[in-house]
Protein backbone atom coordinates (compact mmCIF):
# COMPACT_ATOMS: atom_id res chain seq x y z
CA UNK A 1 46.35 128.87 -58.51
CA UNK A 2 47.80 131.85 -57.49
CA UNK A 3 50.33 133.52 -59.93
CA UNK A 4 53.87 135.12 -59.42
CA UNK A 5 54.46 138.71 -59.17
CA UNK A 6 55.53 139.76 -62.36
CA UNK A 7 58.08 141.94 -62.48
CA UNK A 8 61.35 141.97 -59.89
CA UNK A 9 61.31 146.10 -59.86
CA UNK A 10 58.87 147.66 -57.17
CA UNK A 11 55.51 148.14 -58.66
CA UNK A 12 52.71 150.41 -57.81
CA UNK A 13 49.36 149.13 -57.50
CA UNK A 14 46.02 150.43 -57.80
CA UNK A 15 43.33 147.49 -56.44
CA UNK A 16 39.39 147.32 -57.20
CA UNK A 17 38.08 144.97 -54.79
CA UNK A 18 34.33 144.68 -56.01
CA UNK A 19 31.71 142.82 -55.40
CA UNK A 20 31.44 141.68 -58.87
CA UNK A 21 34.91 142.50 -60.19
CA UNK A 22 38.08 142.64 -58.82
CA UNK A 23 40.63 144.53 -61.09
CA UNK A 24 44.25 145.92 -60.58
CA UNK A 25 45.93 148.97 -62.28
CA UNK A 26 49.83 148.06 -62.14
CA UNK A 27 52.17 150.71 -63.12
CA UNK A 28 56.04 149.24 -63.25
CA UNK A 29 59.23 150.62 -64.94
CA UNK A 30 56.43 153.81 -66.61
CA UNK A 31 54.48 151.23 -67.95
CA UNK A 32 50.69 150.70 -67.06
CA UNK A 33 48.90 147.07 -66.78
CA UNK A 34 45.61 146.29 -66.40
CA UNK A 35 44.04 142.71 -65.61
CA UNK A 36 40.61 142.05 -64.23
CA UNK A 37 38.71 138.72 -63.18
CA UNK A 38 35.30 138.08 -62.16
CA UNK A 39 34.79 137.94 -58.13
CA UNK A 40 32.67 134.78 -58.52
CA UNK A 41 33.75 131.02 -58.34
CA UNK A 42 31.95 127.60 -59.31
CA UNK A 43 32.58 124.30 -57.57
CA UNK A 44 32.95 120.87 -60.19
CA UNK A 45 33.21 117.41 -59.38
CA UNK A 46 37.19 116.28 -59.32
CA UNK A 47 38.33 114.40 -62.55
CA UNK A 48 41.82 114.72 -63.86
CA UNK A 49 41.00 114.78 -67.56
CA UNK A 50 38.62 117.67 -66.44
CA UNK A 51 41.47 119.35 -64.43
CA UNK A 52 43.94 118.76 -67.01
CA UNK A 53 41.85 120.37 -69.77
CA UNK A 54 41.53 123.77 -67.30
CA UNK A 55 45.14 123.90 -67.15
CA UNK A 56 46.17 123.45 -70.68
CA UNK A 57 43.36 126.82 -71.21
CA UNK A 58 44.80 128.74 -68.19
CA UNK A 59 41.71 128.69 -66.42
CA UNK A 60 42.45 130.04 -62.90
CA UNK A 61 41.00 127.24 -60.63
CA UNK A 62 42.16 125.05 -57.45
CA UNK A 63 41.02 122.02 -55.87
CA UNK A 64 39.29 122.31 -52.64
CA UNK A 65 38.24 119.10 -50.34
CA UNK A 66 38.15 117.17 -53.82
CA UNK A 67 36.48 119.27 -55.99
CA UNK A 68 37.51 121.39 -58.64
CA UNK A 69 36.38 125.32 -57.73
CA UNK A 70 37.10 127.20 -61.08
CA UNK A 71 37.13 130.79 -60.18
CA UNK A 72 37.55 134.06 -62.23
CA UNK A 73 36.04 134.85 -65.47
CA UNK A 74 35.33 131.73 -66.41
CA UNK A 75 33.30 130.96 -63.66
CA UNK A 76 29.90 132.64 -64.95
CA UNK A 77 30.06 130.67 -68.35
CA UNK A 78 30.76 127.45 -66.23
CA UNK A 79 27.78 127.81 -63.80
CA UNK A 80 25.80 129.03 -66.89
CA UNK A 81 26.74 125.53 -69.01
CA UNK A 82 25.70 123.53 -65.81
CA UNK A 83 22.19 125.71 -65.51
CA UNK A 84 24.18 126.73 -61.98
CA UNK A 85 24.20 130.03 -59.55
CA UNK A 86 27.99 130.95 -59.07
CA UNK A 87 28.93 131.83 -55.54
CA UNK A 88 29.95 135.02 -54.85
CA UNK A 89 32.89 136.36 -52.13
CA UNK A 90 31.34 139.33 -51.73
CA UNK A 91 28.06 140.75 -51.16
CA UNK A 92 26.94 144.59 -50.82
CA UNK A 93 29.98 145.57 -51.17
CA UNK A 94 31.64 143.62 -48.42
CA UNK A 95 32.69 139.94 -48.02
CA UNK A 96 30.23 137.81 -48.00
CA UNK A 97 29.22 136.02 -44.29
CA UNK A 98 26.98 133.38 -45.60
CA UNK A 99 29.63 132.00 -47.97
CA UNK A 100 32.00 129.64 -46.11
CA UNK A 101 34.51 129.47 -48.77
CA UNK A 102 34.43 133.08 -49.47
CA UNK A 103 37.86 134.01 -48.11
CA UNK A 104 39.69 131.63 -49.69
CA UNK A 105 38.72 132.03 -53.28
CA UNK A 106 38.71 136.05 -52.34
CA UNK A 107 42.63 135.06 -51.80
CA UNK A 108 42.80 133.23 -54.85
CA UNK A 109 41.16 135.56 -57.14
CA UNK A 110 43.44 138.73 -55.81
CA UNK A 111 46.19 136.33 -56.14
CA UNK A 112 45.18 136.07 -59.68
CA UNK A 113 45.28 139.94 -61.13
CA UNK A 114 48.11 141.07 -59.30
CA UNK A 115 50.68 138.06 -58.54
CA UNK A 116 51.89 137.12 -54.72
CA UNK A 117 55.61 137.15 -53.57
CA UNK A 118 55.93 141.37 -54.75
CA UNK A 119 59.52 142.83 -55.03
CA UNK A 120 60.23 144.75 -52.09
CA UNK A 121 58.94 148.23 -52.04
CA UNK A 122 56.14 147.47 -54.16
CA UNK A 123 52.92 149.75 -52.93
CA UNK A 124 49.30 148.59 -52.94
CA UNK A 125 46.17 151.22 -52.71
CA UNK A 126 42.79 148.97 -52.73
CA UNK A 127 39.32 150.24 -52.74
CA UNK A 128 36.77 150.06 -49.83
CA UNK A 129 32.94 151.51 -50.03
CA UNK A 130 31.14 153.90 -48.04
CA UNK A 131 29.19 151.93 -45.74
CA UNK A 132 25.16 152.06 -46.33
CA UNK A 133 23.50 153.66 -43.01
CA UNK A 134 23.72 151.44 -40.11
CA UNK A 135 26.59 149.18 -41.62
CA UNK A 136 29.98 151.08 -40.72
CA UNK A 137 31.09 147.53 -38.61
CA UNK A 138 31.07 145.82 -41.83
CA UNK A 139 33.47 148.25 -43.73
CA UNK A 140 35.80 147.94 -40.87
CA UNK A 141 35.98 144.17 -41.19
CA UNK A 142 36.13 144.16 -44.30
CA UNK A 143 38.73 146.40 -44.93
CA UNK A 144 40.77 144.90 -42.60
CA UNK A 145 40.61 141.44 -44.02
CA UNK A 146 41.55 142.67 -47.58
CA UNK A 147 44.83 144.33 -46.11
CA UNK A 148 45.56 141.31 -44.35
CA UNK A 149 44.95 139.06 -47.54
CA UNK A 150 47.67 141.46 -48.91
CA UNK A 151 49.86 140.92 -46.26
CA UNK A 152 49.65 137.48 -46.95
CA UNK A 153 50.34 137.63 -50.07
CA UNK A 154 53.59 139.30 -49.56
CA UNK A 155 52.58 142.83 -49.65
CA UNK A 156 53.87 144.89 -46.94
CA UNK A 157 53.31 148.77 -48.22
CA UNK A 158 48.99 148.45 -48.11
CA UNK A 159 46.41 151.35 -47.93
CA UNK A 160 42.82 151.89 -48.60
CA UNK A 161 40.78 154.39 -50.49
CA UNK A 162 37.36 155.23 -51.32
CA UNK A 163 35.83 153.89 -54.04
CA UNK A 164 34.39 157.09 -55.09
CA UNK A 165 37.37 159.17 -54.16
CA UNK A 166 39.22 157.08 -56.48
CA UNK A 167 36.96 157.55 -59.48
CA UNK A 168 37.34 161.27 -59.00
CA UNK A 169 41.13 160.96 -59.01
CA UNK A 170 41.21 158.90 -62.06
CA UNK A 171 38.90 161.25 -64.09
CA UNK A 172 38.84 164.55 -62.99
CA UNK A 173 42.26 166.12 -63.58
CA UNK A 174 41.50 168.32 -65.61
CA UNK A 175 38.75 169.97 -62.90
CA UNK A 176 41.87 170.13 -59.78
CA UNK A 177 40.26 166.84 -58.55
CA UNK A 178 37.02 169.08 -57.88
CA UNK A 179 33.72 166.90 -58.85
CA UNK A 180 31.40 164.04 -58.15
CA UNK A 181 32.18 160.50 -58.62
CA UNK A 182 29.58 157.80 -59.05
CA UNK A 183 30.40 154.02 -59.16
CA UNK A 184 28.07 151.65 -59.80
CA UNK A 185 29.11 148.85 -58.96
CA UNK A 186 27.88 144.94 -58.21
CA UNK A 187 26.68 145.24 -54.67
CA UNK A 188 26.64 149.32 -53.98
CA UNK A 189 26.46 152.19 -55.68
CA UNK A 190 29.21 154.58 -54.27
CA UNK A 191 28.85 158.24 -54.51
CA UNK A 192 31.41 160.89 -53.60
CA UNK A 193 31.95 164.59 -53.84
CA UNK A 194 35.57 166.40 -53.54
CA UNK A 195 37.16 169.80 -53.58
CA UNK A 196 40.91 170.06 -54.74
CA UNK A 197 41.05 166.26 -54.43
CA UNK A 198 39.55 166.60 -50.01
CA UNK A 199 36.55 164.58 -49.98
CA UNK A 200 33.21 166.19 -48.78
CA UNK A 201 31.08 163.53 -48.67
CA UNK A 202 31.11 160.09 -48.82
CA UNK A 203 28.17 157.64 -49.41
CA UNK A 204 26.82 154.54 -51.12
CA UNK A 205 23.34 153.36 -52.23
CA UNK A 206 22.34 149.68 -51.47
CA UNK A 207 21.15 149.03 -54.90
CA UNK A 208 24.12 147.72 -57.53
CA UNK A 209 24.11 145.22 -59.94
CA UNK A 210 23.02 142.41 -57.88
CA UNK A 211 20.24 144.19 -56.81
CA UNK A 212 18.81 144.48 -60.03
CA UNK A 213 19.91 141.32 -61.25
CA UNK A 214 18.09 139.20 -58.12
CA UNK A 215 14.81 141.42 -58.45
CA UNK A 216 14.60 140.94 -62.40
CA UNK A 217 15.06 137.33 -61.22
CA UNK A 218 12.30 136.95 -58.90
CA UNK A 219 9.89 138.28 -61.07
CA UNK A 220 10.76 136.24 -64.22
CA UNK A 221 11.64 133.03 -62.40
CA UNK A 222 15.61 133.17 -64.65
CA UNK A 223 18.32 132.30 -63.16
CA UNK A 224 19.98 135.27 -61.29
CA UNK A 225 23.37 134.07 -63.57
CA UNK A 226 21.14 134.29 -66.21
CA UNK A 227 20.01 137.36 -66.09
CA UNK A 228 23.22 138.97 -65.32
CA UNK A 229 24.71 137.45 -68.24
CA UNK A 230 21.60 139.10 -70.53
CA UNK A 231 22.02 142.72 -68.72
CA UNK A 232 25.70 142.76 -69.56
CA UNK A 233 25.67 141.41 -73.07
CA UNK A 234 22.47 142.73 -74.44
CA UNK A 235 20.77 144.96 -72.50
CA UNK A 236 20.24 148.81 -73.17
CA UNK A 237 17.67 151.71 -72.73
CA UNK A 238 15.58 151.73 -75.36
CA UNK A 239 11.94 152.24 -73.74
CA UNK A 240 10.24 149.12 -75.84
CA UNK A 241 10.95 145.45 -74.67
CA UNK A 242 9.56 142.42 -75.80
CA UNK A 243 11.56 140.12 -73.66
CA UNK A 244 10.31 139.69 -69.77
CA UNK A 245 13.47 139.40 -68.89
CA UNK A 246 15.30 142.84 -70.27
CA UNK A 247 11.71 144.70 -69.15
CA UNK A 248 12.09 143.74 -65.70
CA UNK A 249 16.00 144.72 -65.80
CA UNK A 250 14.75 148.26 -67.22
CA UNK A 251 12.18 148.78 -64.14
CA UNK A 252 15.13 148.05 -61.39
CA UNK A 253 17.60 150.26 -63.25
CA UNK A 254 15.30 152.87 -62.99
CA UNK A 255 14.83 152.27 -59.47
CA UNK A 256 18.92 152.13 -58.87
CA UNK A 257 19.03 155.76 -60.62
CA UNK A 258 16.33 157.21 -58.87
CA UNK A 259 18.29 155.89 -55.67
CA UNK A 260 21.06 157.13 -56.15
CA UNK A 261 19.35 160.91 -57.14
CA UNK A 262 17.79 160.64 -54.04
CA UNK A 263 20.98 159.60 -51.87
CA UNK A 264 22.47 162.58 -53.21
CA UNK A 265 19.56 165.13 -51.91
CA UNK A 266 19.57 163.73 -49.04
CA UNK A 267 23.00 163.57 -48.48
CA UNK A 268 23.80 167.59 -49.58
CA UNK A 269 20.91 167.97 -47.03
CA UNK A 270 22.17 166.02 -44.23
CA UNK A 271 25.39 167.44 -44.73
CA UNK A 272 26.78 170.72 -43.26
CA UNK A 273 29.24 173.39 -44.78
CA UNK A 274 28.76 171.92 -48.30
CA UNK A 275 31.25 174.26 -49.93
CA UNK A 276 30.13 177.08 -52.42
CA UNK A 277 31.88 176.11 -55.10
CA UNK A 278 31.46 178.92 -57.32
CA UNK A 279 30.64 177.00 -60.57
CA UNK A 280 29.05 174.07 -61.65
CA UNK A 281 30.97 171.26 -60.87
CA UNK A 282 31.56 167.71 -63.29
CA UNK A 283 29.93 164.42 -62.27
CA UNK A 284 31.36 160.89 -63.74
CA UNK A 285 29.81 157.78 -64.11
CA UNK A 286 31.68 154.35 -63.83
CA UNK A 287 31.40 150.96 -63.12
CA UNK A 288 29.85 147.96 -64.67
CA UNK A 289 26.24 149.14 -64.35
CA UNK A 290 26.70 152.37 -66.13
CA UNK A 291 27.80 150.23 -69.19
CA UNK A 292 24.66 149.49 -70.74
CA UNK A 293 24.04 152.10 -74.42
CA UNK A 294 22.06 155.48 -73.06
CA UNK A 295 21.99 155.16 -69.44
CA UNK A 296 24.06 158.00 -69.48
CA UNK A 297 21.01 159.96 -70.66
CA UNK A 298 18.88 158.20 -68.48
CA UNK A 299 20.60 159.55 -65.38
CA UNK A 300 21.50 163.09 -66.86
CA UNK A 301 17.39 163.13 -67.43
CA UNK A 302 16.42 161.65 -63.62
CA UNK A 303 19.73 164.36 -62.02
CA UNK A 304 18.11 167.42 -64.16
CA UNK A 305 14.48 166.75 -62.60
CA UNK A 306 16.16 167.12 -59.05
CA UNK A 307 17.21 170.26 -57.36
CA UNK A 308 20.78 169.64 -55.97
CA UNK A 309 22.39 172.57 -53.89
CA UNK A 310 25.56 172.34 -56.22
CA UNK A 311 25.13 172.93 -59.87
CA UNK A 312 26.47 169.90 -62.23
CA UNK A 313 27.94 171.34 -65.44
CA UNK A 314 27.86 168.21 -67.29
CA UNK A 315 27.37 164.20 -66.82
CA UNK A 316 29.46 161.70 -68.45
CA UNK A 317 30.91 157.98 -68.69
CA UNK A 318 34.38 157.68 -67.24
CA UNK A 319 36.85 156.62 -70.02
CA UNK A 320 36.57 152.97 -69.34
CA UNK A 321 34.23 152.75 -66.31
CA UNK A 322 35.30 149.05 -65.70
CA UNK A 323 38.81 150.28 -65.02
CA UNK A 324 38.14 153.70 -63.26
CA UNK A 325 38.22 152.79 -59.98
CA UNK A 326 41.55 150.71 -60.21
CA UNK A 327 43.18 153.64 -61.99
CA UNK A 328 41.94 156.41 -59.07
CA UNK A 329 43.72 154.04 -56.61
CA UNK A 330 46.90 153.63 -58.62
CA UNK A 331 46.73 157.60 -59.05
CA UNK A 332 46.60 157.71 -55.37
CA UNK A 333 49.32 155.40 -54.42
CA UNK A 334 51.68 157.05 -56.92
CA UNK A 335 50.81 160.46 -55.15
CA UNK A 336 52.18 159.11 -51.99
């Protein structure tokens, strides 16, 4: 259930595609829009009172082979009612291989935030990752099918950026575009460094949101829904947990962190000419899994134990780290 474009002007698009989220940053006639839905879908048995009642609550779903595959935000609370795992159309940052229906609700759910049959002119900049060592063939898929979901969607004017390139150019104006952006997202963590807005390096960590959310699972026996559900609506860093559950999701956060600390050693070290920047340079944090209260300072603490080749003058949250992403692509497709 795919909505119309809405507005008949051009737009300009900025496009998230995440593993967990996928949100758009619209900007049409000076005015910015932005609407998000989960990247996650849930499959129901057909009834017409049942599909009757998701319409009247514009609840984005479709049937599929005589089922009814609710898709979107509401997904996670459905699967959670029904003690279910929702199904994912991306994993690791990519689309998802082992999930036949993937592509379609992918379709659906871009379909969703950002409308199909655009005005002419209108310009679309989506997000891709930094592949994870060994893993470039899946970017290049990936990316690939995303433009060509655009395409089919009506959108002619398509073009890709970083993920962490874009959360540098959606909060670090005020530095000349000079800085490191972290994103931590469902599936990867994606890390980038730029001078003057030219990217110097480009990487992600294997370890997101689903990582810790399947690994808190297997050692509580929860749900993985479950346990997302707790990290995002309770969790935080505290140091003292009663609950299994939250204990286990403060072990694999530490893990992510250290991870991505690590992934940035190793890349300054693997990486020749790092410029000399000549002063301590800002890093940002954004992205779901930076969300939870003090893991801010948690990182900050891990990045100041480490000795990094360029100094970091301070460490903080993006403005809305949900959105940050979206809004570095939009500032990139204006720019063009």
């Amino acid at each position: 259930m795919k909505k119309e474009a809405n507005s008949q002007q051009p737009a300009v698009i900025g496009l998230d595609v995440g593993t967990s989220r996928i949100v758009a940053a619209r900007r049409t006639d000076g005015q910015d829009i932005v609407e998000a839905q989960l990247n996650a879908f849930v499959a129901l048995p057909h009834s017409k009172l049942t599909e009757n009642s998701l319409t009247r609550e514009n609840v984005p779903h479709s049937i599929i082979d005589g089922q009814i595959v609710v898709f979107g935000n509401e997904s996670a609370r459905m699967a959670d009612l029904l003690g279910r795992e929702i199904r994912r159309p991306m994993t690791r940052g990519v689309l998802n291989s082992q999930e036949p229906a993937g592509l379609a609700q992918i379709e659906e759910i871009i379909g969703a935030v950002i409308g199909e049959g655009p005005a002419p002119g209108t310009k679309v900049c989506f997000s891709v990752p930094a592949p994870p060592a060994g893993s470039e063939e899946n970017i290049t898929y990936h990316e690939a099918t995303i433009r060509q979901i655009l395409n089919e969607l009506g959108y002619r004017d398509v073009r890709s950026i970083n993920e962490g390139v874009a959360v540098i150019y959606s909060e670090l104006e005020e530095s000349n575009y000079t800085g490191i952006g972290v994103s931590c997202g469902g599936g990867l963590c994606n890390i980038a460094m730029a001078y003057m807005s030219v990217p110097v390096l480009t990487f992600s960590v294997p370890k997101g949101g689903d990582f810790i959310d399947t690994s808190a699972a297997g050692v509580t026996g929860e749900l993985v829904n479950r346990v997302r559900l707790v990290k995002e609506e309770g969790f935080h860093f505290n140091g003292h947990f009663a609950d299994k559950v939250q204990q286990a999701i403060s072990v694999y956060y530490d893990d992510m962190i250290q991870s991505i600390v690590q992934g940035l050693k190793d890349a300054f070290a693997n990486t020749r000419g790092v410029p000399k920047f000549g002063r301590a340079v800002p890093l940002v944090l954004s992205g779901g899994g930076v969300l939870p209260k003090g893991f801010r300072e948690r990182f900050e603490t891990v990045l100041n134990a480490a000795t990094l080749p360029v100094a970091v003058s301070e460490v903080r949250l993006a403005a809305n780290p949900l959105e940050a992403t979206a809004r570095g692509a939009l500032v990139s497709a204006l720019s063009e």
